[in-house]
N, C-alpha and C. Protein backbone atom coordinates (compact mmCIF):
# COMPACT_ATOMS: atom_id res chain seq x y z
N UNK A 1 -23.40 -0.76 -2.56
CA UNK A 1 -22.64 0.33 -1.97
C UNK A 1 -22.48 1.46 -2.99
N UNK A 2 -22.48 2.59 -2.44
CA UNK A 2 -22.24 3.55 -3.78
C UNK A 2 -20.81 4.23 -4.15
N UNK A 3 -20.69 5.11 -4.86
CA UNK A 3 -19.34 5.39 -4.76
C UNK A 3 -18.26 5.74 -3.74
N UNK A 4 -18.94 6.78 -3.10
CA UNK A 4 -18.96 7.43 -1.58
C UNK A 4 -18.47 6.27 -0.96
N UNK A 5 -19.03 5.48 -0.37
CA UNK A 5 -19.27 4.41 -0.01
C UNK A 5 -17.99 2.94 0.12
N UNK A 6 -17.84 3.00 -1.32
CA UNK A 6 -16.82 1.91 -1.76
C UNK A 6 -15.48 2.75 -1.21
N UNK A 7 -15.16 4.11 -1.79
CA UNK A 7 -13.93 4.77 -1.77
C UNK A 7 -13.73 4.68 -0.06
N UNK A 8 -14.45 4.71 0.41
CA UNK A 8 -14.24 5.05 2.17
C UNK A 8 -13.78 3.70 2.90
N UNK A 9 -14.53 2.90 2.40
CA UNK A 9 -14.22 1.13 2.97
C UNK A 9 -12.56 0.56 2.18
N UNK A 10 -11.92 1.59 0.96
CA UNK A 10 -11.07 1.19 0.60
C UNK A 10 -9.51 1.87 1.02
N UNK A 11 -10.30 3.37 1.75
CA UNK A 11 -9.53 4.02 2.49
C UNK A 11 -8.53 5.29 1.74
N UNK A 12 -9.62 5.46 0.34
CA UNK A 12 -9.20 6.47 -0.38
C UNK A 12 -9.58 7.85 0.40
N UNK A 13 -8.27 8.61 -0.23
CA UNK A 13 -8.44 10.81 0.74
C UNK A 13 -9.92 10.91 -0.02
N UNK A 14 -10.74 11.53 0.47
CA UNK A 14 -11.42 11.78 0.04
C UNK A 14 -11.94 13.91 0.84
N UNK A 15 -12.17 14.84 0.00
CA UNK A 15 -12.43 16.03 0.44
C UNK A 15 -13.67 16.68 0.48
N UNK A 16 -14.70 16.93 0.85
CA UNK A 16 -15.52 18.12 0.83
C UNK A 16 -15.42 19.11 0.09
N UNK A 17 -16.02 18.90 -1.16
CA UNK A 17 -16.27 20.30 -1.34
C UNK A 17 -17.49 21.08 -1.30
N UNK A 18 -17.79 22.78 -2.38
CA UNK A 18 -19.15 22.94 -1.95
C UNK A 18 -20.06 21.75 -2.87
N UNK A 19 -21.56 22.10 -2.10
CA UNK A 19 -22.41 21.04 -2.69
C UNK A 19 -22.41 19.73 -2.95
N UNK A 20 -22.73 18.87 -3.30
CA UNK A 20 -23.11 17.24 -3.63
C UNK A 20 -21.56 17.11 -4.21
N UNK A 21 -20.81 17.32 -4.87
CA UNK A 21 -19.70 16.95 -5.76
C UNK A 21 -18.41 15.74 -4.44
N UNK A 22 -18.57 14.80 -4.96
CA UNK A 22 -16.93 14.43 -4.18
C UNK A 22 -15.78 14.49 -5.01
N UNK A 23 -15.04 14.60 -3.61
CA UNK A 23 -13.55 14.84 -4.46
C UNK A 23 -12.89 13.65 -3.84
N UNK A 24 -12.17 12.80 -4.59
CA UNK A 24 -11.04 12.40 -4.39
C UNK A 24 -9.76 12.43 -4.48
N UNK A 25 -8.93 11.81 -3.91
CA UNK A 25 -7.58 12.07 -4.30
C UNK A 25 -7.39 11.01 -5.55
N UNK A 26 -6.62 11.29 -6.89
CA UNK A 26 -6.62 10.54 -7.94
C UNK A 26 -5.77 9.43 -8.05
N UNK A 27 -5.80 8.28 -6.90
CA UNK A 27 -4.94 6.91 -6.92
C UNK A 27 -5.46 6.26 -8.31
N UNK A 28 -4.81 5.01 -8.42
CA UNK A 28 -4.73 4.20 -9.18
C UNK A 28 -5.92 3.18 -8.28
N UNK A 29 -6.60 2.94 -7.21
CA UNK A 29 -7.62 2.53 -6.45
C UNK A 29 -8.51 3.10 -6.41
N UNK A 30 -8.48 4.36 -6.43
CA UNK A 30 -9.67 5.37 -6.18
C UNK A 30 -10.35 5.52 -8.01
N UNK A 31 -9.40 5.49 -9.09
CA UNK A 31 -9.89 5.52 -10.31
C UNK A 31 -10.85 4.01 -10.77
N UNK A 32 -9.80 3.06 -9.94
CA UNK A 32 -10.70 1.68 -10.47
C UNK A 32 -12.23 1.55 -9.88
N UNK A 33 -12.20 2.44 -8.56
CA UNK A 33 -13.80 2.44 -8.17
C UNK A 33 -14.43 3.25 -8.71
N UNK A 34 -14.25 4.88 -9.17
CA UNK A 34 -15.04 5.24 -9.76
C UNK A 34 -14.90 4.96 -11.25
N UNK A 35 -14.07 4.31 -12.12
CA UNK A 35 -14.49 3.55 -13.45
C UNK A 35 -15.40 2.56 -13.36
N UNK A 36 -15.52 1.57 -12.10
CA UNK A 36 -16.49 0.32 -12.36
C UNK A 36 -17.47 0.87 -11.88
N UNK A 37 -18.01 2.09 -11.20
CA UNK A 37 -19.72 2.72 -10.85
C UNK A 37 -19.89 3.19 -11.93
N UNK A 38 -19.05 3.40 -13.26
CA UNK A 38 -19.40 4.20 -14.55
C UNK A 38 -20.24 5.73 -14.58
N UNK A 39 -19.27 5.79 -13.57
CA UNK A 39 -19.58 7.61 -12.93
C UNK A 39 -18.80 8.29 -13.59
N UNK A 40 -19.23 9.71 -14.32
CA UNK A 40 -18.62 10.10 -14.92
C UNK A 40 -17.69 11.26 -13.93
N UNK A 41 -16.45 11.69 -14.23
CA UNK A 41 -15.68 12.63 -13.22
C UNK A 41 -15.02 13.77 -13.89
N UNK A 42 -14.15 14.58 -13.15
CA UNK A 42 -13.55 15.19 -13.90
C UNK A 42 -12.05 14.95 -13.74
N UNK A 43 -10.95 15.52 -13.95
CA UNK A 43 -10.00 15.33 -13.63
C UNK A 43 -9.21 16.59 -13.24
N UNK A 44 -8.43 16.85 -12.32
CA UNK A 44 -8.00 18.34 -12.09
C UNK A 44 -6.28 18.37 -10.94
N UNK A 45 -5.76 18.88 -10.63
CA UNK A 45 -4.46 19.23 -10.20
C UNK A 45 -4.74 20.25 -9.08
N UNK A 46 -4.91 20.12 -8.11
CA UNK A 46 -4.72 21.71 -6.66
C UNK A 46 -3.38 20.82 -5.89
N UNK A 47 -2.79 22.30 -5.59
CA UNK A 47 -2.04 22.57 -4.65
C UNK A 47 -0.68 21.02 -4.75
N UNK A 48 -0.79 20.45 -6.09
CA UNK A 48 0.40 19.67 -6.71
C UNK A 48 -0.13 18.26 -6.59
N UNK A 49 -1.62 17.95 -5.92
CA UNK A 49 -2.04 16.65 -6.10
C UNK A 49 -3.30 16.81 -7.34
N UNK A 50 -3.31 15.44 -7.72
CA UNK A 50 -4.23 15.00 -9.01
C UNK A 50 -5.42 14.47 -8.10
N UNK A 51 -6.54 15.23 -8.28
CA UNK A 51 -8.02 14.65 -8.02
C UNK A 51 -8.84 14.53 -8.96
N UNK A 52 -9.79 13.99 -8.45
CA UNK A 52 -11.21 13.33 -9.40
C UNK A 52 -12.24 14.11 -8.65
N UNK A 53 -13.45 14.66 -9.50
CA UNK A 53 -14.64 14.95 -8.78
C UNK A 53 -15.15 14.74 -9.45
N UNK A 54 -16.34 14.02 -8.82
CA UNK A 54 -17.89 12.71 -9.50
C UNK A 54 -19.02 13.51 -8.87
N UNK A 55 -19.42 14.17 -10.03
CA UNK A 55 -20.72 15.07 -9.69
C UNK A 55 -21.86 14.45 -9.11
N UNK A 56 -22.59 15.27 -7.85
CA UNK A 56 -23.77 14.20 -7.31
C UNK A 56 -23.26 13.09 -6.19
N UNK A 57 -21.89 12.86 -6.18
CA UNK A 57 -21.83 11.62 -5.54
C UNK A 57 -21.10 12.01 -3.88
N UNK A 58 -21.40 12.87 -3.24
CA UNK A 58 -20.87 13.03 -2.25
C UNK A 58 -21.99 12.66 -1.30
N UNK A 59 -22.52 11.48 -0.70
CA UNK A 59 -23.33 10.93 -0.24
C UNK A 59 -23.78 11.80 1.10
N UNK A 60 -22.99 12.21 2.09
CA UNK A 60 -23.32 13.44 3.29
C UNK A 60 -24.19 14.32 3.27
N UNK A 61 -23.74 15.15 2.04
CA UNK A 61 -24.44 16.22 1.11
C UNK A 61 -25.94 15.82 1.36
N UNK A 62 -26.52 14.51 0.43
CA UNK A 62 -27.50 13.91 0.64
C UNK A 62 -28.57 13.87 1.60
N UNK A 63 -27.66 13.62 2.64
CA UNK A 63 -28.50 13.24 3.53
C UNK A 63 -29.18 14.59 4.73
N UNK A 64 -27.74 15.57 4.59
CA UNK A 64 -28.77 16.63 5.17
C UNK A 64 -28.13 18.23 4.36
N UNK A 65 -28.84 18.32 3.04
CA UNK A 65 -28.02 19.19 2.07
C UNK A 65 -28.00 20.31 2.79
N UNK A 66 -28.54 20.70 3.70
CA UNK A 66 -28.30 22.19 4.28
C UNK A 66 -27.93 22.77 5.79
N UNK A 67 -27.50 21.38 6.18
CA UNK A 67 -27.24 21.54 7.30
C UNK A 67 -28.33 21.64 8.50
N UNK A 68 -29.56 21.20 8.24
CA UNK A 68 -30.40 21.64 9.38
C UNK A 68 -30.20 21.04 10.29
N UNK A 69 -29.71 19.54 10.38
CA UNK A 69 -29.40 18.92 11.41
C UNK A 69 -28.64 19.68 12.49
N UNK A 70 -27.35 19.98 11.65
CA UNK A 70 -26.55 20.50 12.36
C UNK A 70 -26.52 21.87 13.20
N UNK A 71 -27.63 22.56 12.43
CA UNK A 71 -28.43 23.97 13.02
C UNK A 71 -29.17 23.54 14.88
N UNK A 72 -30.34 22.50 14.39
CA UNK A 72 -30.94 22.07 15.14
C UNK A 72 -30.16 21.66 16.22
N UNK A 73 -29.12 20.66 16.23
CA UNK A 73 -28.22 20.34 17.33
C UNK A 73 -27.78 21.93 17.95
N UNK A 74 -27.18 22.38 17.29
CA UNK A 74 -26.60 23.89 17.79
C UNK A 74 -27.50 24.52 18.64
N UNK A 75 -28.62 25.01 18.53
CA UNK A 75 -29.74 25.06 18.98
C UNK A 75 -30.13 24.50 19.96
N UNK A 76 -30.18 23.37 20.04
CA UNK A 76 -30.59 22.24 21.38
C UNK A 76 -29.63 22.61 22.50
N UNK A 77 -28.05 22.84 21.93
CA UNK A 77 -26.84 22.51 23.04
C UNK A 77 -27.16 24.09 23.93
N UNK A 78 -27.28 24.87 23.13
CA UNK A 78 -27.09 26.41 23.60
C UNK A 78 -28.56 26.14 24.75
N UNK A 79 -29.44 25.79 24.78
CA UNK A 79 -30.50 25.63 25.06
C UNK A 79 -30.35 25.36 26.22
N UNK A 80 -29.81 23.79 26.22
CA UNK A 80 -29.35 23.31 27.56
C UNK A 80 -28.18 23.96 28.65
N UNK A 81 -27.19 24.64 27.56
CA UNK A 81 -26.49 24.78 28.14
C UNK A 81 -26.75 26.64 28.85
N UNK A 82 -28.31 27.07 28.85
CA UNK A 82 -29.15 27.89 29.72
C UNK A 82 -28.91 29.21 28.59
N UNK A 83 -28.46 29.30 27.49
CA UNK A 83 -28.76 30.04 26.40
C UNK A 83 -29.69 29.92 25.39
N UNK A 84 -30.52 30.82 24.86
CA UNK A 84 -31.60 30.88 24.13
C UNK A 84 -31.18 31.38 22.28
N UNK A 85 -31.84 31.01 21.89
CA UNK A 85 -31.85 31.52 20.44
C UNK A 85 -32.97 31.95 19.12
C-alpha cells in the first residue's frame, strides 16, 4: 500500500493540493504512517492546524496528472446531453 493509500484506510484529513504533493492533517497516526514509508515531509501550520506534505505522494495526481479524464467525461456529457464542443 502506499502512503496515500495507508493514510485513507486509517481515516486520516487528508487535502489536495496543487500538483503530486499530499497534504495531511499532522495527527500523531498520520505521522506514524508517513515515518514508517520513510517519506520525507515537510511540516507547516494554515489557518491554526499543523500539516505534513510528502512530496510526490498524492497518488490521484498520478493517475490522471492533468485532468484529461475529467475533460473527456465533460465532453462526452455535453455531447449527449445534444451540446457540442
Amino acid at each position: 500500500m502506499t502512503i496515500y493509500e495507508k493514510l485513507l484506510a486509517a481515516g486520516c484529513e487528508i487535502e489536495k493540493g496543487p500538483g503530486t504533493d499530499l497534504y495531511a492533517l499532522a495527527t500523531t497516526e498520520a505521522l506514524a504512517i508517513i515515518k514508517a514509508g520513510n517519506a520525507q515531509y515537510l511540516y507547516f501550520t494554515s489557518e491554526g492546524k499543523s500539516w505534513v506534505e510528502v512530496p510526490f505522494a498524492y497518488d490521484p495526481a498520478w493517475l490522471d496528472p492533468y485532468g484529461y479524464k475529467a475533460a473527456r467525461v465533460a465532453r462526452c456529457m455535453a455531447t449527449v446531453e445534444g451540446g457540442a464542443t
